[in-house]
Protein backbone atom coordinates (compact mmCIF):
# COMPACT_ATOMS: atom_id res chain seq x y z
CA UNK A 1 -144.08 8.96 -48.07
CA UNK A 2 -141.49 9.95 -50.53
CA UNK A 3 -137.57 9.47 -50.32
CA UNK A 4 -136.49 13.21 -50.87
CA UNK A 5 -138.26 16.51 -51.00
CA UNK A 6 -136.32 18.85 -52.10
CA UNK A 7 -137.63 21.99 -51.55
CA UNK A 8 -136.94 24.93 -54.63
CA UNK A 9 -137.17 24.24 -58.08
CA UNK A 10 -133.88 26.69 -58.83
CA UNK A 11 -131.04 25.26 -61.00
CA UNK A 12 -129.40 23.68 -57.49
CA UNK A 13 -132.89 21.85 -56.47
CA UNK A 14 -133.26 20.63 -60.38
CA UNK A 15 -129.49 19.12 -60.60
CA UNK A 16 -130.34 17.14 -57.03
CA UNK A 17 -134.01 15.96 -58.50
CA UNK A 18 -131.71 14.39 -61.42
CA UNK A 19 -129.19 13.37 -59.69
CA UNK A 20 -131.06 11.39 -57.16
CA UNK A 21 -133.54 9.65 -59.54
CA UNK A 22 -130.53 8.12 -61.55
CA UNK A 23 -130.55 5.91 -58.71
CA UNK A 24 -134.30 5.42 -58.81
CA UNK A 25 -135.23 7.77 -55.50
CA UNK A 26 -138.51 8.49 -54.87
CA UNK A 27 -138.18 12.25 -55.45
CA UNK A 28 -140.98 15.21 -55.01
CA UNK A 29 -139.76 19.09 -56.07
CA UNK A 30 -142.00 21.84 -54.35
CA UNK A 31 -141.42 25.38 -55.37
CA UNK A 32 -143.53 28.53 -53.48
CA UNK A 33 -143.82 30.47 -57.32
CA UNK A 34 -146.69 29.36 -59.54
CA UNK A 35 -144.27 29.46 -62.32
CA UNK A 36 -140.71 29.75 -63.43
CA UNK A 37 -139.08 32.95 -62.95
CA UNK A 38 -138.26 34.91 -66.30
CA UNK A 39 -135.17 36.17 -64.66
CA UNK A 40 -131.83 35.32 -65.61
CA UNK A 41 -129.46 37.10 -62.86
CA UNK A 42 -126.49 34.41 -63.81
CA UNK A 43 -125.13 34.12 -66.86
CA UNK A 44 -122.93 31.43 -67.84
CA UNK A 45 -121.42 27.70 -66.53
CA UNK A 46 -117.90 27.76 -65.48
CA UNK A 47 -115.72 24.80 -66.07
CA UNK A 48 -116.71 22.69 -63.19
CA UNK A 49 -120.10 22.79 -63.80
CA UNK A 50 -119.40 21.84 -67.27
CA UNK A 51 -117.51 19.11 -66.66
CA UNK A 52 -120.58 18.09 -64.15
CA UNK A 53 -123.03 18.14 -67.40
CA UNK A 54 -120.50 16.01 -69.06
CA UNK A 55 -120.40 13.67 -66.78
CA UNK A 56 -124.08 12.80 -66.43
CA UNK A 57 -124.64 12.60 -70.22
CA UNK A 58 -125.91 16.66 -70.39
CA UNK A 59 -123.62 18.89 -71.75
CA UNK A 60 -124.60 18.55 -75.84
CA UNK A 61 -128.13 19.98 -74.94
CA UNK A 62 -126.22 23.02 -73.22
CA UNK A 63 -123.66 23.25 -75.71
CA UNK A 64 -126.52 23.87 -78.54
CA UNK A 65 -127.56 26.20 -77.02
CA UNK A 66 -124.81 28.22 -75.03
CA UNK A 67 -121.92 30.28 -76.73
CA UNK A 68 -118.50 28.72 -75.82
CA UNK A 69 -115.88 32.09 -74.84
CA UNK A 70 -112.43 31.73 -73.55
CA UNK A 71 -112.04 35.02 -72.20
CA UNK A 72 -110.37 36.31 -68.94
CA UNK A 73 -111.23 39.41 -66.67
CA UNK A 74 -113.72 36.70 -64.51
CA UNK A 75 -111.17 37.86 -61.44
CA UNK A 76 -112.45 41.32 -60.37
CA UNK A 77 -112.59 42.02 -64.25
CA UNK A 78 -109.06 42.62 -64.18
CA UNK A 79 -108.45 42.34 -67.97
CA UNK A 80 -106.64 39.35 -68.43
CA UNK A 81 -106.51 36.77 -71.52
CA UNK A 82 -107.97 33.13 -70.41
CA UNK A 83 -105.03 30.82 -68.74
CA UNK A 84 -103.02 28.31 -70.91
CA UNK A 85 -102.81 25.00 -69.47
CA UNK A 86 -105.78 24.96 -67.57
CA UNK A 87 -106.30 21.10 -66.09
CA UNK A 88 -109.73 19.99 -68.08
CA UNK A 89 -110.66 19.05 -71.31
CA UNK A 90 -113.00 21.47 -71.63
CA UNK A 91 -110.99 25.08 -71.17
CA UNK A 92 -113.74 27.64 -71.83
CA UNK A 93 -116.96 29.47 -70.14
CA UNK A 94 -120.44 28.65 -71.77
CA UNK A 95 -122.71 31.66 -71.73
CA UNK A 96 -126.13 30.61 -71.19
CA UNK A 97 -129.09 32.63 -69.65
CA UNK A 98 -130.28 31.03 -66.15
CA UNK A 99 -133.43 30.66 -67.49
CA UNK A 100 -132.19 28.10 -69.52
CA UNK A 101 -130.28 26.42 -67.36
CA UNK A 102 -133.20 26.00 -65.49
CA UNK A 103 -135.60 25.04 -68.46
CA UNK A 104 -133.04 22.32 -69.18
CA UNK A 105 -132.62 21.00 -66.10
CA UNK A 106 -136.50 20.73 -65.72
CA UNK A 107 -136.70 18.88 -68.50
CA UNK A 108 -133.81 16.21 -67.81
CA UNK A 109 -135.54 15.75 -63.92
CA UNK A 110 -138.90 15.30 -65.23
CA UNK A 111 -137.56 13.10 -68.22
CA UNK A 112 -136.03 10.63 -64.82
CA UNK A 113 -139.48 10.96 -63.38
CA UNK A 114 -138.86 13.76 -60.70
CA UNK A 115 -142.23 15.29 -59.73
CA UNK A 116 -142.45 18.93 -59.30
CA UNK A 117 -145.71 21.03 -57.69
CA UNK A 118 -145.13 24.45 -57.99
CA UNK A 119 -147.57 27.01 -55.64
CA UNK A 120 -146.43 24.93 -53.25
CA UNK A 121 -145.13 27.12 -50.02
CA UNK A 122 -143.50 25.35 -47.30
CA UNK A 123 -144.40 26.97 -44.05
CA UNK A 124 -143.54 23.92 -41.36
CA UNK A 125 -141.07 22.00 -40.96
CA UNK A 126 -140.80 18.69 -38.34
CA UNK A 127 -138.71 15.73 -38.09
CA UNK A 128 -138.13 12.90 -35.97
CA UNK A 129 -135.92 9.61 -35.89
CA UNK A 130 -137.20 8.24 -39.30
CA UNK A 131 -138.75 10.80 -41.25
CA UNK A 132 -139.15 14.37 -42.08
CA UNK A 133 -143.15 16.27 -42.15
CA UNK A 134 -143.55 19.14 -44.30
CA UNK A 135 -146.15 21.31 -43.94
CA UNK A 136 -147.47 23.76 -46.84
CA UNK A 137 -149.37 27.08 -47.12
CA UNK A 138 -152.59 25.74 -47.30
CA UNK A 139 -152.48 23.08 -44.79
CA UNK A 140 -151.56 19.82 -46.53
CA UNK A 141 -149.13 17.96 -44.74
CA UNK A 142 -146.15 15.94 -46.91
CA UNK A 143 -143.73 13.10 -45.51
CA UNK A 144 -140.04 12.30 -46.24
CA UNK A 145 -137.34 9.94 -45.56
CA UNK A 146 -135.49 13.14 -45.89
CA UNK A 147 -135.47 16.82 -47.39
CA UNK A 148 -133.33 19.53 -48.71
CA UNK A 149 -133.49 23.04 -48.80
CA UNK A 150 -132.43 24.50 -51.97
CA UNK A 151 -134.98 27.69 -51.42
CA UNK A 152 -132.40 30.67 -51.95
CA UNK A 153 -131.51 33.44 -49.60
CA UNK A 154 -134.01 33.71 -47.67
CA UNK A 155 -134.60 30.06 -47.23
CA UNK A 156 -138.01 28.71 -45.72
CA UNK A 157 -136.52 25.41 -44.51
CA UNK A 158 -133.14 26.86 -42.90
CA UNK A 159 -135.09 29.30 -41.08
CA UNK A 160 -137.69 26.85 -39.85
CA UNK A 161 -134.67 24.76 -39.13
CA UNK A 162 -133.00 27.27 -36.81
CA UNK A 163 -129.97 27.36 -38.22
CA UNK A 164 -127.70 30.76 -38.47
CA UNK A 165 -126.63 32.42 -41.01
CA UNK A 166 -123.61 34.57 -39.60
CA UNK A 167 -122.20 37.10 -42.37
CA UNK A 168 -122.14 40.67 -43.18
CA UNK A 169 -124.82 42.62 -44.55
CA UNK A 170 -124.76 44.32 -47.87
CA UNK A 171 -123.36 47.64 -48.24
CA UNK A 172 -123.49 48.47 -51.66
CA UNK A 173 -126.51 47.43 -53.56
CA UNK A 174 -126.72 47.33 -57.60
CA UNK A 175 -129.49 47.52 -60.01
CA UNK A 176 -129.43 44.85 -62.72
CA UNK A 177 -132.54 44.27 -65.13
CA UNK A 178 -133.09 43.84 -69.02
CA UNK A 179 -135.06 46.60 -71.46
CA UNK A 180 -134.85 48.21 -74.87
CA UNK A 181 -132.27 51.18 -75.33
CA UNK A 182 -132.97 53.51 -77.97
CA UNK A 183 -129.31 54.67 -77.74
CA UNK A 184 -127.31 53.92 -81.00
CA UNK A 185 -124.32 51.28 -80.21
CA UNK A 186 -121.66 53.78 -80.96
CA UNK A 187 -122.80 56.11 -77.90
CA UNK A 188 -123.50 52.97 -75.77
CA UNK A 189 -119.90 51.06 -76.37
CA UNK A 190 -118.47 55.03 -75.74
CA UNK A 191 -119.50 55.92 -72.75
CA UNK A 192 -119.43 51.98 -71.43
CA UNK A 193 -115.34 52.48 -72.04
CA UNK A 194 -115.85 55.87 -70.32
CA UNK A 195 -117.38 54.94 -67.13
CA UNK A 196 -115.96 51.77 -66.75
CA UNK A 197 -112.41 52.99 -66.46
CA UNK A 198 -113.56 53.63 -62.98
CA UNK A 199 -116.76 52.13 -62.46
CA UNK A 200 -116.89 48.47 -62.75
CA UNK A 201 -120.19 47.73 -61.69
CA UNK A 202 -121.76 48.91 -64.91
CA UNK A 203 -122.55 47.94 -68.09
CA UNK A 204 -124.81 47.48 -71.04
CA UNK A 205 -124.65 44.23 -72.77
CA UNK A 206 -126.82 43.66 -75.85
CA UNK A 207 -128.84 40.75 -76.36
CA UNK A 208 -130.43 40.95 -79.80
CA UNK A 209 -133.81 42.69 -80.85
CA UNK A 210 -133.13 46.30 -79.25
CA UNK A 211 -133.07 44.47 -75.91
CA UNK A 212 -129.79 45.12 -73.19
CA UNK A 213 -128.66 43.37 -69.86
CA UNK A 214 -127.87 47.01 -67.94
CA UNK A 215 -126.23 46.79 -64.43
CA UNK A 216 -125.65 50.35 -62.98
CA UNK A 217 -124.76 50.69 -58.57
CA UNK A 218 -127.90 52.08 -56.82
CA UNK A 219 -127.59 54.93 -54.69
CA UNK A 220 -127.90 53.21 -51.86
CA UNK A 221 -129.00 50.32 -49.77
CA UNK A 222 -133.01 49.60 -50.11
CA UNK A 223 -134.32 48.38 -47.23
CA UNK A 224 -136.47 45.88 -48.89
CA UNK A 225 -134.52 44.31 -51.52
CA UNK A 226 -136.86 41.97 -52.40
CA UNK A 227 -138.93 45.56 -53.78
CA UNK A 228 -137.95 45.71 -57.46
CA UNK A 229 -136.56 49.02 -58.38
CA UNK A 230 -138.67 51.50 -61.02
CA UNK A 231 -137.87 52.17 -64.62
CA UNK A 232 -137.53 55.24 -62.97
CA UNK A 233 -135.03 54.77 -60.57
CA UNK A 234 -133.08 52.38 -63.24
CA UNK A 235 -133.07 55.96 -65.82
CA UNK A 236 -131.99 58.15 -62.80
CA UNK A 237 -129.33 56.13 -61.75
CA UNK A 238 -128.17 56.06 -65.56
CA UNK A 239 -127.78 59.95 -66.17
CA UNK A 240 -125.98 60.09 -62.62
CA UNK A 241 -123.43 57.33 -63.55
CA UNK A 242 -123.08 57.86 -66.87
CA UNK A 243 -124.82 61.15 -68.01
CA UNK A 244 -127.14 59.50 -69.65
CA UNK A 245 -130.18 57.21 -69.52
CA UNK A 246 -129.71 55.66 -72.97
CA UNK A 247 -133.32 55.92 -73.65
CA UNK A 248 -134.14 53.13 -71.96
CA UNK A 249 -137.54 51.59 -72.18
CA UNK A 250 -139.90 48.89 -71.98
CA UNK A 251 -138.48 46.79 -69.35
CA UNK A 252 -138.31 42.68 -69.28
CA UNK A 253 -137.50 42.74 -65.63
CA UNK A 254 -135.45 44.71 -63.20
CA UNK A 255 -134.21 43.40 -60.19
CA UNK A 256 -131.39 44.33 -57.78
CA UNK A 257 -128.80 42.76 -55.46
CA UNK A 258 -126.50 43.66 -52.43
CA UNK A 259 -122.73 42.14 -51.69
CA UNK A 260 -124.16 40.54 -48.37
CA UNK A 261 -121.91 37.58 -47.70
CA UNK A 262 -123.51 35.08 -45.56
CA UNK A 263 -123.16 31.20 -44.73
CA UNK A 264 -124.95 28.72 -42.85
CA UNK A 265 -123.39 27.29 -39.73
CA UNK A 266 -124.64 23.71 -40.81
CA UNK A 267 -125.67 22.19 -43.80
CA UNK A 268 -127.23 19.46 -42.12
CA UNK A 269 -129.51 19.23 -39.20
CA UNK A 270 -130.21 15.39 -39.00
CA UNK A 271 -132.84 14.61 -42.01
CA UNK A 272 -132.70 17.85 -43.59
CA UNK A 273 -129.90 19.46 -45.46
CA UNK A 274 -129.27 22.99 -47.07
CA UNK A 275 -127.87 23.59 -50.81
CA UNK A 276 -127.13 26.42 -52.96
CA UNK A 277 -128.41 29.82 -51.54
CA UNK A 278 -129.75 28.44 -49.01
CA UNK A 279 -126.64 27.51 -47.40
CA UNK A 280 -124.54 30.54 -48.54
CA UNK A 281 -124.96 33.87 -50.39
CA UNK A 282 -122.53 36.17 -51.48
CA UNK A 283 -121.74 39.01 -54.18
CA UNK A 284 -121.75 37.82 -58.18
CA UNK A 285 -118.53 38.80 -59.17
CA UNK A 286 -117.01 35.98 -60.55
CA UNK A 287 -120.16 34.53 -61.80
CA UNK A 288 -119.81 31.40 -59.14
CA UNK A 289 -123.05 31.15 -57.17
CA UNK A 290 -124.89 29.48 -59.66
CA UNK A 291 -122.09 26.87 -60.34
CA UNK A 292 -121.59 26.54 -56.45
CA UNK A 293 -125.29 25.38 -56.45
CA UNK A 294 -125.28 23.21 -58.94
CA UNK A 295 -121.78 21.46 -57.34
CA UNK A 296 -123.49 21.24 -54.07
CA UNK A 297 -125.81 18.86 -55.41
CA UNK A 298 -123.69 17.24 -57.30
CA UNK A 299 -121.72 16.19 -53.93
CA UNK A 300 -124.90 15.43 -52.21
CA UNK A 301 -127.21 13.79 -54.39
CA UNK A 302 -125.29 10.16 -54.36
CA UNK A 303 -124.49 10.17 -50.85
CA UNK A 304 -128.46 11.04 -50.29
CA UNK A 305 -129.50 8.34 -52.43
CA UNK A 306 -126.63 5.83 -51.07
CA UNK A 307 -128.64 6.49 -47.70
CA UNK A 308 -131.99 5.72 -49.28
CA UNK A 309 -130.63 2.43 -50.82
CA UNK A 310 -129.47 1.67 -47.63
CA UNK A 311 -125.73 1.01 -48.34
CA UNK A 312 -124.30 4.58 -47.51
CA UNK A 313 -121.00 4.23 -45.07
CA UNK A 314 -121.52 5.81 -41.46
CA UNK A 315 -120.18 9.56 -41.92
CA UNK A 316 -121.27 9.73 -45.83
CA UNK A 317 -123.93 12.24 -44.91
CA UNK A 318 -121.72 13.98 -42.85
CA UNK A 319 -119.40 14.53 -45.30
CA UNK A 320 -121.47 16.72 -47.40
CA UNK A 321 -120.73 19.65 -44.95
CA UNK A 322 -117.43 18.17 -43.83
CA UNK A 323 -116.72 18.99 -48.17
CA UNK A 324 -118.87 21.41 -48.97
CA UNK A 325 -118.65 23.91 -46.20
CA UNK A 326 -114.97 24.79 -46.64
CA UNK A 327 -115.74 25.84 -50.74
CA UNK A 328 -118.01 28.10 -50.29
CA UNK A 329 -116.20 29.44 -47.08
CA UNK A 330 -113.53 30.19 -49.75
CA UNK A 331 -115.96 31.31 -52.46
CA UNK A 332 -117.31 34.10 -50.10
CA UNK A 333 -113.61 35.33 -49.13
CA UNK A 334 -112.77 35.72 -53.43
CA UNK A 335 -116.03 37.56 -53.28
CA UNK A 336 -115.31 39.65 -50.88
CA UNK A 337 -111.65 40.32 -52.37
CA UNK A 338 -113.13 41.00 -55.59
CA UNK A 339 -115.87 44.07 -54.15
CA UNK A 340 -112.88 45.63 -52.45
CA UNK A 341 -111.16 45.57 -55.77
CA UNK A 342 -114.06 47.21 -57.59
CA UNK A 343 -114.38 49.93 -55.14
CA UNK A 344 -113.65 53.54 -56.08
CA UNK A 345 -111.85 54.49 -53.36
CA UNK A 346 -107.89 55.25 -53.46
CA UNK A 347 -106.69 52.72 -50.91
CA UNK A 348 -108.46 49.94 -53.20
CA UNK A 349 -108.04 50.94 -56.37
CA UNK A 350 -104.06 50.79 -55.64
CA UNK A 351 -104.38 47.37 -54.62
CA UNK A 352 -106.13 46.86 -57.68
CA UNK A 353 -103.29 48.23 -59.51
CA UNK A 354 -100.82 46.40 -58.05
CA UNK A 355 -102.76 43.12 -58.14
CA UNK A 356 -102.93 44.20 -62.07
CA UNK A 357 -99.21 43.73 -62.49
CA UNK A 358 -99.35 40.53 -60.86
CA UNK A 359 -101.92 38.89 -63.14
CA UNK A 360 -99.86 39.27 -65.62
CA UNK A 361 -97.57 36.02 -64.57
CA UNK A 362 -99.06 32.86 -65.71
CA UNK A 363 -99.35 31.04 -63.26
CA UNK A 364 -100.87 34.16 -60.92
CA UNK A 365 -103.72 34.38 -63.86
CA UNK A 366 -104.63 30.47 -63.79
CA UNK A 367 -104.39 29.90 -59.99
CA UNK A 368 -107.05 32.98 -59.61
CA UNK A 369 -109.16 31.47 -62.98
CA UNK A 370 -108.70 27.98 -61.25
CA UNK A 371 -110.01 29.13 -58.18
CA UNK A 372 -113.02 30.93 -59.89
CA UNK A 373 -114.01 28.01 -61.64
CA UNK A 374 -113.79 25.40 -59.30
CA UNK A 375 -111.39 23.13 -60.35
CA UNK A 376 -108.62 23.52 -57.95
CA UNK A 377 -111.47 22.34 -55.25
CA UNK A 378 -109.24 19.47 -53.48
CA UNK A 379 -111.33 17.74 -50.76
CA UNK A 380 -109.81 16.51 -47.17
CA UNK A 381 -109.29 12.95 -48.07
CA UNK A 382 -106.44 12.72 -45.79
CA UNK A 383 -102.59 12.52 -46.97
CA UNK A 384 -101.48 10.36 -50.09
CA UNK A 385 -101.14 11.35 -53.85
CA UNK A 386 -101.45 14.57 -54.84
CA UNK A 387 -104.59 13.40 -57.30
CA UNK A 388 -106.33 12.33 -53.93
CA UNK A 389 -109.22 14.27 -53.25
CA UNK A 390 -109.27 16.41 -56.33
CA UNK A 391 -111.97 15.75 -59.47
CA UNK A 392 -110.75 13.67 -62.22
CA UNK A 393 -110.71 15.79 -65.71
CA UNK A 394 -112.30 14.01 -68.59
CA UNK A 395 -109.36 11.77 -69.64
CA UNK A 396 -109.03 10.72 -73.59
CA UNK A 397 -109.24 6.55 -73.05
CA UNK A 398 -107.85 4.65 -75.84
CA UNK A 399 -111.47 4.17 -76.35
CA UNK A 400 -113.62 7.30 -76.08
CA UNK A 401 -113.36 9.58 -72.98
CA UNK A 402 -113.72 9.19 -69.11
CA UNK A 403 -116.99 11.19 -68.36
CA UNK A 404 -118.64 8.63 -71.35
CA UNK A 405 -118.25 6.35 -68.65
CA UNK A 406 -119.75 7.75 -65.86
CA UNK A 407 -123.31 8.74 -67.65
CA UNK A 408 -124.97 6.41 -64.25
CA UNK A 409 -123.77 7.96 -61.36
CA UNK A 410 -121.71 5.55 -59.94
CA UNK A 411 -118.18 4.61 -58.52
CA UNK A 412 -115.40 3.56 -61.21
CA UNK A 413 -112.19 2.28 -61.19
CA UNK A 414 -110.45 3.19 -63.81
CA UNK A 415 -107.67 0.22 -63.79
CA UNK A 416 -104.89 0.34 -65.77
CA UNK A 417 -102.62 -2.36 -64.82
CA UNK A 418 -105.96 -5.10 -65.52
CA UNK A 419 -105.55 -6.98 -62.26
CA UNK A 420 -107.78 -5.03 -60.24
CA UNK A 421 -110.95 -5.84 -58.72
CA UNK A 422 -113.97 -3.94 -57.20
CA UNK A 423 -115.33 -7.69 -55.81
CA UNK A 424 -118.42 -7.17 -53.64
CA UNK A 425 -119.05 -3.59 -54.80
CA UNK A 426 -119.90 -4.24 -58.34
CA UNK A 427 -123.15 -3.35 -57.99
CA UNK A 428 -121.86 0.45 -56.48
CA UNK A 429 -118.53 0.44 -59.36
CA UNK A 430 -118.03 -0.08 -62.68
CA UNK A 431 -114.77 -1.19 -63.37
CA UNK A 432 -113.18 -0.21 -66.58
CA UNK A 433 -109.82 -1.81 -67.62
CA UNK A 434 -108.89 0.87 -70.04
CA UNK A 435 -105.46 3.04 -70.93
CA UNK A 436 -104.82 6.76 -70.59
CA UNK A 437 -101.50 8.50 -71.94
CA UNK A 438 -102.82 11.48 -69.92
CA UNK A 439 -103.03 9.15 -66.22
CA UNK A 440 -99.73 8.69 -64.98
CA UNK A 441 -100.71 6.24 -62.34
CA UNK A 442 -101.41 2.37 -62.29
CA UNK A 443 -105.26 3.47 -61.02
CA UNK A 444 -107.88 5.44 -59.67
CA UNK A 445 -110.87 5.28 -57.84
CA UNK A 446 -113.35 8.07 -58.36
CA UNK A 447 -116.35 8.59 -56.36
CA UNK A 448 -119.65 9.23 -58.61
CA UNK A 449 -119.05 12.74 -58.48
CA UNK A 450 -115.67 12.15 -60.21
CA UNK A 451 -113.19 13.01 -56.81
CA UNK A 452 -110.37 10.70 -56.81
CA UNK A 453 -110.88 8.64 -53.80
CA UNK A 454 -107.83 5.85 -54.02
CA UNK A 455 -104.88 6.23 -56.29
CA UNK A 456 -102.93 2.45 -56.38
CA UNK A 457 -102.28 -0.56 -57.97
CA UNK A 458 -102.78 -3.05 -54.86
CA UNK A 459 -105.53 -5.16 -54.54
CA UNK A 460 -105.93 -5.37 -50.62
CA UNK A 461 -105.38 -1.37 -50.76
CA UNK A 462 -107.90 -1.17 -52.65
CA UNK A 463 -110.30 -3.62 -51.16
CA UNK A 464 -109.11 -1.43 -47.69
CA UNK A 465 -110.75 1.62 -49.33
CA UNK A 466 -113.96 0.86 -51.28
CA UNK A 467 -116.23 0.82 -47.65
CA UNK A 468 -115.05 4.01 -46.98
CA UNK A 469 -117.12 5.71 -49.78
CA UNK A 470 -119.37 2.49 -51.22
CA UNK A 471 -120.12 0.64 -47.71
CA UNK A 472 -120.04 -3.25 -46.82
CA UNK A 473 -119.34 -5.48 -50.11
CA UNK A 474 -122.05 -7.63 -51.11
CA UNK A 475 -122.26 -11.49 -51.68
């Protein structure tokens, strides 16, 4: 029997494989596809997810091979320069293919000795009081202490589990692929200007070799999206859009999406829990459904692994939902907010206007920029400091920097005054006696995911706090 199955070998499954075998979990990936897909529908890391890689030890490997921008327009693509003053040290995007992503976060699970089966379809699903059965395409049967879905949209294990997934359908739908364009760059960055003046769901984006990223709305709702659309149907949509087809040719892929908006009712149905797509979808814009993947997992992979060690507080698992539920609630609403404000019709594009002027204050530009990257996320942790509940940026120590610390996946208190003590949770927190200029307070306690969970400078405080989040002390 193995600890975890986590079901979907996507860029949300991969982070939880890693996550959970830093604390030595018994971990087993399954994926239906034989192998990895050679789409890449998301394009980029936003600063959370950065700041995740950085944390675990990651984010050189993506920075060699990812383009650092700092540009705005991620809101709607209301043309706006990147924020000032943004709270992390590392203020930019990365632009990265998916397939990348996923290739390198294959390689770090299977480096901490996560094994993945791929062909593997999951077509049952049972559970009782101590384990979870999984049962595949082909009849072989597979055991679990627990197991998470992290299959996409149209998730095997939520819909095995029964659980509902209340939204709206899509109404627009948009074509979105990569092939060769024989147009010459001058015609393709004119009539780009042209038609996107009105039309912001289109584009041509070059990506070396002859080769483009082309988006360009469909004409209408398919009725089987998973159908890939026709060269054909890519070039007709072209010359009705933008008069042209651009010679395209020779397609990599082509692939297209709706603006569905959809979210499970519960991420967790005793054993088995929901991540990524699985547990919500939603429209592109913004670039956050990746990045809300990969921060699911990052929330639930050392609260799973606290329950397989056997130390995990009543209500940890709970709190996955209890966290996680409420972002992507809010993730769907921007997305939602942002179609309207790409629409064509009058009524929106005056609110677009007028939302236009307002971007232009500051502090209007980096709340939106804050909220599309994910670092104004501020869990319920009840009332206190205003650092309570919020991620921790990557403070300059007087030694090195606060994510170097925090490489294992575990609790740290990050102590200031020196007279602290983690005691009987040493084993669950490091504690690192160290100075900040940019910490204004005696102390922090940050969860492994890097959420401040105490702020402080007494002992019995503190001592009051550590079982909420690291269980019974030890020795």
């Amino acid at each position: 029997m193995f600890d975890v199955i986590v079901v979907g070998s996507g860029p949300t499954g991969l982070m939880l494989a890693g996550e959970l075998r830093l604390h030595g979990v018994d971990v087993l990936v399954l994926d239906k596809e034989a192998e990895p897909t050679r789409q890449s529908r998301a394009q980029g890391l936003h600063v959370r997810s950065i700041e995740v890689m950085a944390q675990r030890g990651l984010l050189e490997r993506f920075l060699e091979l990812g383009q650092q921008i700092a540009v705005g327009g991620f809101f709607a693509g209301l043309a706006k320069a990147w924020p000032e003053r943004l709270d992390t040290a590392h203020s930019y995007v990365l632009a990265i293919p998916q397939q990348v992503t996923e290739r390198l976060l294959t390689e770090h699970a299977a480096e901490a000795g996560t094994e993945i089966r791929r062909g593997c379809e999951v077509v049952g699903l049972s559970q009782d009081e101590d384990s979870v059965t999984v049962e595949l395409a082909d009849g072989e049967e597979l055991r679990a202490r627990y197991v998470v879905g992290c299959d996409g949209g149209r998730s095997a294990v939520r819909k095995l589990l029964g659980v509902a997934f209340p939204g709206e359908p899509s109404r627009v739908e948009t074509l979105l692929g990569e092939m060769e364009l024989t147009a010459a760059q001058e015609e393709l960055t004119a009539v780009t200007a042209e038609v996107r003046k009105t039309q912001l769901r289109f584009g041509a984006m070059p990506l070396g070799d002859g080769v483009f990223r082309v988006i360009v709305p469909a004409e209408g709702v398919a009725e089987d999206r998973a159908t890939a659309p026709t060269l054909d149907e890519f070039k007709e949509r072209l010359r009705a859009i933008a008069g042209t087809d651009f010679g395209a040719h020779s397609p990599r892929w082509l692939s297209r999406f709706g603006d569905a908006t959809r979210q499970a009712e519960r991420y967790r149905v005793d054993r088995v829990f929901l991540a990524g797509d699985a547990a919500h979808i939603h429209p592109p814009t913004g670039g956050q459904g990746l990045n809300l993947g990969i921060q699911d997992a990052f929330n639930l992979g050392w609260k799973l692994a606290a329950a397989v060690a056997g130390w995990a507080p009543e209500g940890l698992l709970d709190s996955y939902h209890a966290e996680r539920h409420p972002v992507a609630t809010d993730v769907l609403d921007n997305t939602r907010a942002q179609i309207q404000l790409m629409s064509t019709e009058p009524g929106a594009q005056a609110v677009r206007r007028l939302l236009a002027e307002l971007v232009e204050f500051d502090d209007v530009n980096r709340y939106l920029i804050e909220k599309i990257t994910a670092i104004s996320v501020r869990y319920d942790f009840g009332e206190g400091d205003e650092l309570l509940g919020r991620r921790m940026r990557d403070l300059e120590l007087k030694q090195g920097r606060l994510y170097e610390r925090m490489h294992e996946g575990r609790g740290l208190l990050l102590d200031q005054t020196g007279r602290l003590s983690v005691g009987g949770w040493a084993d669950r927190v490091d504690h690192v006696v160290e100075v900040s200029e940019e910490l204004d307070v005696p102390a922090v306690l940050l969860r492994p995911d890097g959420h401040v969970a105490w702020v402080g400078e007494d002992q019995q405080e503190l001592l009051a706090h550590l079982p909420t989040w690291f269980g019974a002390a030890t020795g």
